[in-house]
Protein backbone atom coordinates (compact mmCIF):
# COMPACT_ATOMS: atom_id res chain seq x y z
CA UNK A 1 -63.86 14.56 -35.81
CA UNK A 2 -65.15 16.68 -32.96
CA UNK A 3 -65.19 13.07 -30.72
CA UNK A 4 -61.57 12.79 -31.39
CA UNK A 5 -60.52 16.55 -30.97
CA UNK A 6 -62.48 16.07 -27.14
CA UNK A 7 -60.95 13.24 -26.56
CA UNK A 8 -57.47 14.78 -27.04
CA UNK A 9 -58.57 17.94 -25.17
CA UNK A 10 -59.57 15.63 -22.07
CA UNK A 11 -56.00 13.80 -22.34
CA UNK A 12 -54.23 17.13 -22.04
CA UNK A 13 -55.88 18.56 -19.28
CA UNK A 14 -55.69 15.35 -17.12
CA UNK A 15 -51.73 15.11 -17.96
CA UNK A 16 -51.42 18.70 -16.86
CA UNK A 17 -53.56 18.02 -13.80
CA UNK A 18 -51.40 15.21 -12.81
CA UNK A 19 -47.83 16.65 -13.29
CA UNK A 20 -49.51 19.98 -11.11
CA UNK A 21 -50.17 17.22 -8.51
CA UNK A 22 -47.19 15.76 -8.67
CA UNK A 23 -44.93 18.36 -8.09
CA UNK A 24 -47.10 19.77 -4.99
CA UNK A 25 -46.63 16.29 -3.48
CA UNK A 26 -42.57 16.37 -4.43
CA UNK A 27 -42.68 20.00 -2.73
CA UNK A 28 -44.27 18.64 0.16
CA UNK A 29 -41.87 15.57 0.28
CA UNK A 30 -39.31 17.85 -0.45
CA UNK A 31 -40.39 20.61 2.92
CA UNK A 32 -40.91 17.31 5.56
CA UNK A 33 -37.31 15.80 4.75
CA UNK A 34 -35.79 19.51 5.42
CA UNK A 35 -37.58 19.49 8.30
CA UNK A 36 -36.79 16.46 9.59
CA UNK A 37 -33.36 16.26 9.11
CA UNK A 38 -31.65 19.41 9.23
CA UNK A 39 -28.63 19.93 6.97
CA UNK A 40 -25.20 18.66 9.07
CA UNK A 41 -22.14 20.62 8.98
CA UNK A 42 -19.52 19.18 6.63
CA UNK A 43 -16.96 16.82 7.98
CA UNK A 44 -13.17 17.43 7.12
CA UNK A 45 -11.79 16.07 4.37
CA UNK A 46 -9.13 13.94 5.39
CA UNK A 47 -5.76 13.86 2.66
CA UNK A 48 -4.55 10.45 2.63
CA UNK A 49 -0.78 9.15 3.18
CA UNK A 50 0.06 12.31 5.68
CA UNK A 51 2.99 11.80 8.34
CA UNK A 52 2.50 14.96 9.94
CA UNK A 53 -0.27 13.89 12.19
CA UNK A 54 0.79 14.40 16.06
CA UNK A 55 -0.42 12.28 18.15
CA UNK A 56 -0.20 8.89 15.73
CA UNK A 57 -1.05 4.90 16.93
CA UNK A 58 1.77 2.51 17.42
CA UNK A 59 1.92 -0.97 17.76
CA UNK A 60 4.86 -2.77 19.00
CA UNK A 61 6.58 -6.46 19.29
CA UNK A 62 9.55 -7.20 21.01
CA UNK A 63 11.70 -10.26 19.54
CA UNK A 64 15.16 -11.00 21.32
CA UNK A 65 16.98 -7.42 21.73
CA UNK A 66 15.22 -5.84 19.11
CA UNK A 67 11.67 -3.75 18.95
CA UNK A 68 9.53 -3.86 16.07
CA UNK A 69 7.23 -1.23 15.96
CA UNK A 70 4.08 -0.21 13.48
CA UNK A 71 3.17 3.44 13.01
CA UNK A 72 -0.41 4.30 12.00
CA UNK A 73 -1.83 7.35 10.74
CA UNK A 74 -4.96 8.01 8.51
CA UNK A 75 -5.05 6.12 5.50
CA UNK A 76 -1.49 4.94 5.89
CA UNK A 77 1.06 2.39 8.48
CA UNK A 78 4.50 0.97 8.24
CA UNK A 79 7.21 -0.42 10.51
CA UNK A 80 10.53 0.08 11.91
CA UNK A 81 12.37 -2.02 13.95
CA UNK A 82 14.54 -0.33 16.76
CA UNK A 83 17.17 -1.80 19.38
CA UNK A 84 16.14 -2.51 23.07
CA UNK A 85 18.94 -0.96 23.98
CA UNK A 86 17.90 2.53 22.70
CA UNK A 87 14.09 1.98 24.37
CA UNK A 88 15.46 1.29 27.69
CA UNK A 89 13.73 -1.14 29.82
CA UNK A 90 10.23 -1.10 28.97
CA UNK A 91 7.55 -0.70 31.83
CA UNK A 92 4.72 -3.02 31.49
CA UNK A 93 0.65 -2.08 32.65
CA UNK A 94 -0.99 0.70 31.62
CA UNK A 95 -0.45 4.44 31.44
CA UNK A 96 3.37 3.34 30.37
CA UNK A 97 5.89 6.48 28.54
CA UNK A 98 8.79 5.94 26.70
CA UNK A 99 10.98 7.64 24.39
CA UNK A 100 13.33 7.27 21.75
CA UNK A 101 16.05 10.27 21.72
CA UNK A 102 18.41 10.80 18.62
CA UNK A 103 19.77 14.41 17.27
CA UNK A 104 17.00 14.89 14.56
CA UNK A 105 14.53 14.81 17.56
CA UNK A 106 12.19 13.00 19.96
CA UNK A 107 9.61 10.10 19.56
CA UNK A 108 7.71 10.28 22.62
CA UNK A 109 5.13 6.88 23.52
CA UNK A 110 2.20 6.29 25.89
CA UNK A 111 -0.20 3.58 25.99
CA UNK A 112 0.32 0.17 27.34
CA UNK A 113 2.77 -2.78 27.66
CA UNK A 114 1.54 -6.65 28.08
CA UNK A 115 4.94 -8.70 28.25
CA UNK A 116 6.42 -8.24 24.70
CA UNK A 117 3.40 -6.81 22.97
CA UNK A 118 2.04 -3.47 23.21
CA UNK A 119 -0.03 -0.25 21.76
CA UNK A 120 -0.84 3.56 22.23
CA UNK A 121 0.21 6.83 21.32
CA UNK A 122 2.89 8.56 19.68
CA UNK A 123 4.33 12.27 19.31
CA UNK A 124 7.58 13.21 17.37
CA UNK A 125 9.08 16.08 17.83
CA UNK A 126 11.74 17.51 15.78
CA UNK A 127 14.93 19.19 16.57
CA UNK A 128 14.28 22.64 14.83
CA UNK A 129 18.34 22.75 14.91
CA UNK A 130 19.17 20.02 12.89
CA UNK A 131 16.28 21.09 10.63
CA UNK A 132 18.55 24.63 10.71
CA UNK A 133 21.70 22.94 10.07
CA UNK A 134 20.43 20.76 7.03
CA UNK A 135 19.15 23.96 5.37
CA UNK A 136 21.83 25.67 5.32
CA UNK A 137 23.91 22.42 3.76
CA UNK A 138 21.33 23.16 0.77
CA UNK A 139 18.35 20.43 1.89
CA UNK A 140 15.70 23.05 2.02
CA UNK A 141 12.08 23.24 2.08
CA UNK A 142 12.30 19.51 3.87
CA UNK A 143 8.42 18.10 4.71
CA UNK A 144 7.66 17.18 8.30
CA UNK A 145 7.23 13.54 7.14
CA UNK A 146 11.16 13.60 5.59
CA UNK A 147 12.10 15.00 9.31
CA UNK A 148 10.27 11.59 10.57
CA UNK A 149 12.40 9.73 8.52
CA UNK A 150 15.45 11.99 9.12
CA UNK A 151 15.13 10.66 12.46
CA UNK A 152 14.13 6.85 12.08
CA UNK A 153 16.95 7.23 9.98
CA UNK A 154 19.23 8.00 12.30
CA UNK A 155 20.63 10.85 10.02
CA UNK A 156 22.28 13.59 11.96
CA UNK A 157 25.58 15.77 11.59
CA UNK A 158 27.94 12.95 12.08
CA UNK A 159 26.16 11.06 9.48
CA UNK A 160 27.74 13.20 6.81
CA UNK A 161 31.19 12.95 7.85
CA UNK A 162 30.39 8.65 7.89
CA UNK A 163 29.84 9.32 4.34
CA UNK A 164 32.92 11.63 3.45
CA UNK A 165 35.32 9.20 4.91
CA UNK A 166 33.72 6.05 2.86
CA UNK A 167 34.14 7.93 -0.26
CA UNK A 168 30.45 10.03 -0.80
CA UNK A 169 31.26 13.46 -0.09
CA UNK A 170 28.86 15.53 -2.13
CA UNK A 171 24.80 13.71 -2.04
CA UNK A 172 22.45 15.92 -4.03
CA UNK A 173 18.98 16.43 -2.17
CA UNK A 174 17.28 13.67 -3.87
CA UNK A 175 19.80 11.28 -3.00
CA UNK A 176 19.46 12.96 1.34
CA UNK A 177 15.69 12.34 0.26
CA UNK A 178 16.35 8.82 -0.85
CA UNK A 179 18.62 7.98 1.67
CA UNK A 180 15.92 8.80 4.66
CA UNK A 181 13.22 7.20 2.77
CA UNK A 182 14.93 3.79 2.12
CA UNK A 183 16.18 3.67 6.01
CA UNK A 184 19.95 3.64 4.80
CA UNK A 185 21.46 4.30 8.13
CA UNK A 186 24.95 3.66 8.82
CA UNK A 187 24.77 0.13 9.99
CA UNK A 188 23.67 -0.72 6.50
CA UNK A 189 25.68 1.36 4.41
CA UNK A 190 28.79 0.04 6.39
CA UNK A 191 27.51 -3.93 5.67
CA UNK A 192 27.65 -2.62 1.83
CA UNK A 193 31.41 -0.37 2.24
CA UNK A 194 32.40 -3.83 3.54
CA UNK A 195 31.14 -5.96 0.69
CA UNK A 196 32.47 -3.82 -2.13
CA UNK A 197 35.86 -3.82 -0.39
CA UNK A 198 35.89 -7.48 0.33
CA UNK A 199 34.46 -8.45 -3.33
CA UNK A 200 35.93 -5.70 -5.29
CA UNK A 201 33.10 -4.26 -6.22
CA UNK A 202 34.92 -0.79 -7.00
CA UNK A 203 33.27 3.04 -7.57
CA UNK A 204 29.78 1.70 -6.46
CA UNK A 205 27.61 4.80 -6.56
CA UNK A 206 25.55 5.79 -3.84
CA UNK A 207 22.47 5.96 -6.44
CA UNK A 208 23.50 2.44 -7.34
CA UNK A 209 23.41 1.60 -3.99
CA UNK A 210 20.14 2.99 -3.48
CA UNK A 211 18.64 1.74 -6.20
CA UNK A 212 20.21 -1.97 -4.44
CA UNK A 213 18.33 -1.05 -1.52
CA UNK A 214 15.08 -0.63 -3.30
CA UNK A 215 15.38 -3.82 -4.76
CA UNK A 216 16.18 -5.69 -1.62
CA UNK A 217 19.65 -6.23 -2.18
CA UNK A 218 22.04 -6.18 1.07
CA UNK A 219 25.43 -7.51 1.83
CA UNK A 220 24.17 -10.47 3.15
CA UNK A 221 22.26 -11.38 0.18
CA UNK A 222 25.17 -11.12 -2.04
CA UNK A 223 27.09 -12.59 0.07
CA UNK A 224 25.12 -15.86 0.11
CA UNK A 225 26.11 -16.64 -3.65
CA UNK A 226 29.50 -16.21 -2.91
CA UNK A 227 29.54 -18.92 -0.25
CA UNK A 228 27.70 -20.88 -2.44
CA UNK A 229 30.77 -20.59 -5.23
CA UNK A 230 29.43 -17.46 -7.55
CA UNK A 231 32.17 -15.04 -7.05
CA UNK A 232 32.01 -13.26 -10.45
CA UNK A 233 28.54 -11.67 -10.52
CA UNK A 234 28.16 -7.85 -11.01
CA UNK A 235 25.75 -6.22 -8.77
CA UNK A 236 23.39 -5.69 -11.98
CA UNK A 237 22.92 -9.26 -11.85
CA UNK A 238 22.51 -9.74 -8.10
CA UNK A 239 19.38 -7.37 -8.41
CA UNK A 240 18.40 -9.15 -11.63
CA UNK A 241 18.21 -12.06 -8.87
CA UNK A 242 16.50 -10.49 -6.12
CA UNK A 243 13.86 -9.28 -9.01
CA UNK A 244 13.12 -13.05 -10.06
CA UNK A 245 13.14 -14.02 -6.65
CA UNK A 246 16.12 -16.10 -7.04
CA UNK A 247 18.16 -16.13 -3.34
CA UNK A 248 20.76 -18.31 -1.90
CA UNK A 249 18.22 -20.62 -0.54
CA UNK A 250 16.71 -21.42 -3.63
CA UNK A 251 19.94 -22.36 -5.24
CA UNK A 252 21.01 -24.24 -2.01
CA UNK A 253 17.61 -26.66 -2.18
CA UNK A 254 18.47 -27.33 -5.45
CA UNK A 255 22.00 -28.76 -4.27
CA UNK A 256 20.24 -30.80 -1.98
CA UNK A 257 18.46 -32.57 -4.44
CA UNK A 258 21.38 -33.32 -6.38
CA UNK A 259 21.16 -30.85 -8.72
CA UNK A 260 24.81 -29.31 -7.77
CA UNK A 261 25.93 -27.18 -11.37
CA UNK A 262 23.05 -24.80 -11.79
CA UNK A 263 24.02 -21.32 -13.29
CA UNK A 264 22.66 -18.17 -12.25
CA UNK A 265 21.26 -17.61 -15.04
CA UNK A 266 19.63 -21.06 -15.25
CA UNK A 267 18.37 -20.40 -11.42
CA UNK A 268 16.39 -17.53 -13.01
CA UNK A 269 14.82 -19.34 -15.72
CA UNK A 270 14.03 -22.38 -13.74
CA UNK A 271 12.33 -19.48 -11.54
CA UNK A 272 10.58 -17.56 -14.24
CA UNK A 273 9.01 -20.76 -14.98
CA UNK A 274 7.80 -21.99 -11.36
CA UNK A 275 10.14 -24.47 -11.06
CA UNK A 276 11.04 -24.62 -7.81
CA UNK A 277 12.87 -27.11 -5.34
CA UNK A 278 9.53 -28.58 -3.87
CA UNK A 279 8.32 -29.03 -7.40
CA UNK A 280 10.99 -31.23 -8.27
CA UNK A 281 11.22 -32.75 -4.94
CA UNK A 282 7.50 -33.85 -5.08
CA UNK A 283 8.23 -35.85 -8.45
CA UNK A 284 10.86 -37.37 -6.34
CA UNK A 285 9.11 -38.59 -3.80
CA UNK A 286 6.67 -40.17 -6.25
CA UNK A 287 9.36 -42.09 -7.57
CA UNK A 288 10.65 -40.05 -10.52
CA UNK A 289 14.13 -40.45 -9.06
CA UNK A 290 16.40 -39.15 -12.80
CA UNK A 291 14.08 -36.29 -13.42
CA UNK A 292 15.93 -33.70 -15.04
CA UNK A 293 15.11 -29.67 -14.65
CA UNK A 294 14.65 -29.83 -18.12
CA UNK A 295 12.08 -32.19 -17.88
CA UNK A 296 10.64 -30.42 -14.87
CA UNK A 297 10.85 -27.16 -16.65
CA UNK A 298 8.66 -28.84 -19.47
CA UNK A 299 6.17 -30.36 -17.11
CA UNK A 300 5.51 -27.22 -15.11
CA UNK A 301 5.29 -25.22 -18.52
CA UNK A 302 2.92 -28.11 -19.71
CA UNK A 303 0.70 -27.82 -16.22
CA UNK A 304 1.31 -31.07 -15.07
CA UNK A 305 1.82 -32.02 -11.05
CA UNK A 306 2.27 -34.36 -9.16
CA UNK A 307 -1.51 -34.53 -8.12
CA UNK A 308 -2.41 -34.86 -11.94
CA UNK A 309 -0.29 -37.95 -11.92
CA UNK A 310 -1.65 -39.31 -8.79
CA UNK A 311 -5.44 -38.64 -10.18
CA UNK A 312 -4.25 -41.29 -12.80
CA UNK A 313 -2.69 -43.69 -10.16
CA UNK A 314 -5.67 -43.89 -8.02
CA UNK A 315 -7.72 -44.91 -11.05
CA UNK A 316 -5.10 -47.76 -11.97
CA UNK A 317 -2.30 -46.64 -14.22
CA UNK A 318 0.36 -47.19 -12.21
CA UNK A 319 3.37 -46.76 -14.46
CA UNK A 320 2.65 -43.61 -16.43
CA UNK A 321 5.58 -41.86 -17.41
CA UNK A 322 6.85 -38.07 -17.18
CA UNK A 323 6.58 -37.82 -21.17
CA UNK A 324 3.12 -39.80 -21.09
CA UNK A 325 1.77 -37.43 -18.06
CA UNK A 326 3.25 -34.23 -20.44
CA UNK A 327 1.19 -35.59 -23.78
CA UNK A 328 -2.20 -36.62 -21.57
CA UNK A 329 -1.88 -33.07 -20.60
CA UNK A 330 -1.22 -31.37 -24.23
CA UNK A 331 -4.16 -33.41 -25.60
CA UNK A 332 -6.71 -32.81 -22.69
CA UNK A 333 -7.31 -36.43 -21.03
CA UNK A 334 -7.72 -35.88 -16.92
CA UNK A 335 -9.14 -38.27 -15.06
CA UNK A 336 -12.27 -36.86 -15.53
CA UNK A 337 -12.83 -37.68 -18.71
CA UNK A 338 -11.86 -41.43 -17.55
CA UNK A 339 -14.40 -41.68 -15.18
CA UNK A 340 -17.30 -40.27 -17.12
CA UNK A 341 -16.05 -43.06 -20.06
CA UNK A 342 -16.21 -45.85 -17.17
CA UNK A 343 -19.43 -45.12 -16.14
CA UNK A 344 -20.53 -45.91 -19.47
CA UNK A 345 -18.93 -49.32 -19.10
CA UNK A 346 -15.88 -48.23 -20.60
CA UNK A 347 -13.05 -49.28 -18.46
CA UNK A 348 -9.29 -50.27 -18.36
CA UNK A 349 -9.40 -48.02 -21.62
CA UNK A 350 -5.04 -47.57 -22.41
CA UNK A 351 -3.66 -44.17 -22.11
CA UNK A 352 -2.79 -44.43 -25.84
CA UNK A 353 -6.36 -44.90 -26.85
CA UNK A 354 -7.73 -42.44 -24.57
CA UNK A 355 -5.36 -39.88 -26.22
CA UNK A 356 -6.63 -40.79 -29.65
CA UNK A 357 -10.49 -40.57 -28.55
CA UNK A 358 -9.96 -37.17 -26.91
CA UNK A 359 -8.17 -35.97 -30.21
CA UNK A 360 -11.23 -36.74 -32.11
CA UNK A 361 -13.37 -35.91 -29.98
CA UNK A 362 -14.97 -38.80 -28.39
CA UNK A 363 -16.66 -38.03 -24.84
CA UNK A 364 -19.46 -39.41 -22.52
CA UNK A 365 -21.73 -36.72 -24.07
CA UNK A 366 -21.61 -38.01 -27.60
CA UNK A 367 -21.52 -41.84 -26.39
CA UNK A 368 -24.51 -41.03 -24.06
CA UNK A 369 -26.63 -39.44 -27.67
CA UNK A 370 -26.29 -42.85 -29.45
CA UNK A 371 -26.77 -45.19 -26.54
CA UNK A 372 -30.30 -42.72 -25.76
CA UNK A 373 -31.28 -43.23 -29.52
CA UNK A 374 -31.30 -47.16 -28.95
CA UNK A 375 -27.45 -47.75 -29.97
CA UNK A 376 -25.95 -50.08 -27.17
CA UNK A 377 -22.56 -51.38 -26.36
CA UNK A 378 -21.00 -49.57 -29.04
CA UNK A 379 -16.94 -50.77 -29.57
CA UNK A 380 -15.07 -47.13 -28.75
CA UNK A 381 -13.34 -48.04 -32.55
CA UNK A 382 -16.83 -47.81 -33.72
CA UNK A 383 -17.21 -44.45 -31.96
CA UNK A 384 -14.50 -43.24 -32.98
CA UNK A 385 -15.10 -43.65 -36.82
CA UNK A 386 -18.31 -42.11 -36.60
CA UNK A 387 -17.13 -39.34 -34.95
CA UNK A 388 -14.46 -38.95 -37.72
CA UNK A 389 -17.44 -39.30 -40.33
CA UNK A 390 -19.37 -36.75 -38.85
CA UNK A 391 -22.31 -38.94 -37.70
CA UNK A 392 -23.92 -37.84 -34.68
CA UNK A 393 -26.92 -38.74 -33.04
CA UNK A 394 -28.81 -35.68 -34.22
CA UNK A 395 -28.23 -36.45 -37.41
CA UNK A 396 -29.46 -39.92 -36.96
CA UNK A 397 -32.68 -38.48 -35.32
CA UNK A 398 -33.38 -36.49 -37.88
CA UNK A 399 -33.94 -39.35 -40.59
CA UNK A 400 -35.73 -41.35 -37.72
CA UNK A 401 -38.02 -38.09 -37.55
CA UNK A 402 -38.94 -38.77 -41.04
CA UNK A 403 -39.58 -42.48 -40.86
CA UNK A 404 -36.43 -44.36 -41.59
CA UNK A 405 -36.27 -45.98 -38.11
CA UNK A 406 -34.21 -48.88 -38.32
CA UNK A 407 -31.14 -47.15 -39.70
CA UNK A 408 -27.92 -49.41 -39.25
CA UNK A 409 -24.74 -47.06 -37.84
CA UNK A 410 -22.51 -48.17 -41.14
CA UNK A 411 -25.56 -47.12 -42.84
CA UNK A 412 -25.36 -43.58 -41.34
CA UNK A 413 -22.13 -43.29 -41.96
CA UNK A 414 -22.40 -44.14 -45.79
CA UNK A 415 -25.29 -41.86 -46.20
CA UNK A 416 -23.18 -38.86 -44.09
CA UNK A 417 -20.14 -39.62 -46.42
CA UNK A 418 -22.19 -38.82 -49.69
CA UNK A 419 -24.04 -35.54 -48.20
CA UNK A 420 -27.27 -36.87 -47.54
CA UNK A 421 -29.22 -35.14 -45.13
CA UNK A 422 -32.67 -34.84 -43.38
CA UNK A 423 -33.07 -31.81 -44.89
CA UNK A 424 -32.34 -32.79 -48.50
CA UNK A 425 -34.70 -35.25 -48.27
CA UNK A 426 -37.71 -32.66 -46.91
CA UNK A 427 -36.44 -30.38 -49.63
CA UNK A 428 -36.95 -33.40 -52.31
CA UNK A 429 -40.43 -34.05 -50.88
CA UNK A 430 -42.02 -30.67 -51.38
CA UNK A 431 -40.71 -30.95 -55.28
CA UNK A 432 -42.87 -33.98 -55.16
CA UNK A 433 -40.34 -36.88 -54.72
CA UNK A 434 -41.95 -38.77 -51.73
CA UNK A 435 -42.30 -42.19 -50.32
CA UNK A 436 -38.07 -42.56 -51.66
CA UNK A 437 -35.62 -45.18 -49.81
CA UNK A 438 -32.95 -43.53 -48.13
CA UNK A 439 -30.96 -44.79 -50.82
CA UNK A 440 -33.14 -43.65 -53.59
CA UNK A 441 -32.97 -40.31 -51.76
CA UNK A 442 -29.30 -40.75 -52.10
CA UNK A 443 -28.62 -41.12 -55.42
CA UNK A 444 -30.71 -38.25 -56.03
CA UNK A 445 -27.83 -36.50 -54.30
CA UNK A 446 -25.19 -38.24 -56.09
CA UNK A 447 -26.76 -37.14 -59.41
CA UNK A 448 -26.64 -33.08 -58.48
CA UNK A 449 -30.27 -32.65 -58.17
């Protein structure tokens, strides 16, 4: 007793001595790092998605008479795309300034210009008048990014009066807000005054046509249906286009593939189901000349292509059908499953039969079991009716495990059909019951016991 109670005593004193030791060395560890690297003074914290950061990058491309130009800040970018005209000629080299003057204020650049690319700096200044002037029309409290826009917008005291004479005389301060956000400057609005007038689209909102800009609708989009022939559409279902990424070009492939009477609302189903013009045109060119879009519609919702078709082609089946190309798929036969079959020595197997082995689930695997247990050139009908009895290869082994070696596959499959098992028959054996025929074993089983 007194062994143990010094024995215990020693453990405690050496655990103390050690954590002592330990936190000496930590305080040490601790004193060096301080010393060696002294704490650094905080770096700002940077709030994302901020517009009001003077100077700003810029990229810029010039296509044709127009200038496309990408503003950068921290943690955010986007584009705008300006006339030549208003840039002036453009000085190329470096050290080049330019600026962009408009009644909400000035957008001052410097950096450099390389032919039709270039990149710098930009500052914007506001007009602190206009800023005035909107205030007192009830748009207070406006953000220095909403000024930006203001001006990209093009949105100055004349802008209001464009509005009054179209018909949009009183616009709340979430619909100014709006319109500067979604660049709705009077170039576009006119394009959509001249569509509702044209199409007799009457009492559009301006939330409605906000909410149209949002979604990507413009004059011109509409207008594409209506040369195509689809005159009575409201403007719900033009965005219910644009949404499912249905456009006049989509429509018009169609056409061109002979497919002249589609419906709108058959143009967004075929759409909501990937069924596109080079879809159908690829089945085409395989030679599936009378394929319907109902029949494309099925394949594509069935996940078959043309490349699964060709997979079967290349291995010999030449004439396989839409509707046989559809079931191969449903039932899980790809090429595959073909090839590991043929390198069995299973070849020129029909599609048909190939369908019914993979539904009862017949692969190389299972083949490859019997042939390793001594079972060769097996008929695939043989297979396949062991496979539907339930024989496998492990359960051939496991008789072979206890002796029965020559075991005949019809044999396996009579023994499987009345519940005999390798485990019955080691069950039997420690009652006593050894040195049994398979078939004595059996009728042990058909008896109950």
């Amino acid at each position: 007793m007194n062994h143990l109670k010094k024995t215990i005593m020693k453990k405690i004193i050496y655990s103390t001595f050690a954590i002592a030791l330990m936190i000496l060395l930590s305080g040490n560890t601790y004193a060096q790092k301080k010393k060696a690297a002294p704490k650094k003074e905080e770096e700002p914290e940077y709030r994302s998605s901020r517009w009001d950061i003077n100077p700003g990058a810029w990229t810029g491309d010039v296509y044709k008479d127009r200038v496309y130009i990408q503003f950068g800040g921290i943690h955010w970018s986007f584009g705008h795309t300006f006339l030549l005209s208003e840039l002036g000629t453009l000085p190329s080299g470096k050290d080049v300034q330019f600026q962009i003057k408009r009644e909400a204020g000035d957008l001052a650049f410097s950096g450099s210009f390389d032919g039709k690319v270039g990149h710098g700096n930009y500052h914007f200044t506001e007009n602190a008048a206009l800023r005035s002037w909107l205030e007192q029309k009830g748009y207070s409290n406006l953000s220095n990014d909403l000024m930006f826009r203001v001006f990209l917008t093009d949105i100055d005291k004349n802008y209001f009066d464009f509005l009054k004479t179209n018909g949009y005389e009183k616009i709340s301060k979430n619909q100014f807000k709006d319109l500067a956000e979604q660049d709705m400057n009077r170039r576009l609005l006119q394009e959509y005054f001249e569509l509702f007038k044209k199409e007799n689209y009457s009492d559009v909102s301006l939330d409605k046509i906000i909410e149209l800009r949002e979604h990507g609708v413009n004059a011109e989009f509409i207008s594409g249906f209506h040369e195509l022939g689809y005159k009575n559409f409201s403007l719900d279902q033009a965005q219910e286009l644009r949404d499912h990424g249905v456009s006049p070009d989509f429509i018009t492939d169609f056409k061109e593939l002979g497919f002249s009477d589609i419906t709108l609302e058959r143009a967004v189903e075929l759409r909501d189901h990937g069924v596109t013009p080079e879809y159908v045109s690829h089945f085409q060119k395989q030679g599936y000349k009378d394929i319907t879009l109902e029949r494309a519609q099925n394949l594509r919702d069935h996940g078959v292509s043309t490349d699964y078709i060709a997979s079967f082609q290349k291995l010999g089946y030449k004439n396989v059908s839409l509707e046989k190309a559809q079931e191969l798929r449903d039932h899980g036969v790809g090429t595959d499953y073909i090839s590991e079959l043929s390198a069995l020595g299973y070849k020129d197997i029909p599609l048909d039969q190939l369908q019914d082995l993979r539904d009862h689930g017949v692969n190389a695997d299972y083949i490859r079991e019997f042939k390793n247990l001594g079972y060769k050139d097996l008929p695939l009908e043989t297979i396949q009716e062991l496979r539907d009895h339930g024989v496998s290869a492990d359960y051939i082994k496991g008789f072979q495990e206890l002796g029965y070696k020559d075991i005949s596959l019809r044999k396996a499959q009579n023994l499987r059909d009345r519940g005999l098992t390798a485990d019955y028959i080691k069950k039997m054996k420690k009652k006593g019951m050894t040195n049994l025929s398979l078939d004595e074993y059996a009728r042990l089983r058909d008896a109950g016991m």
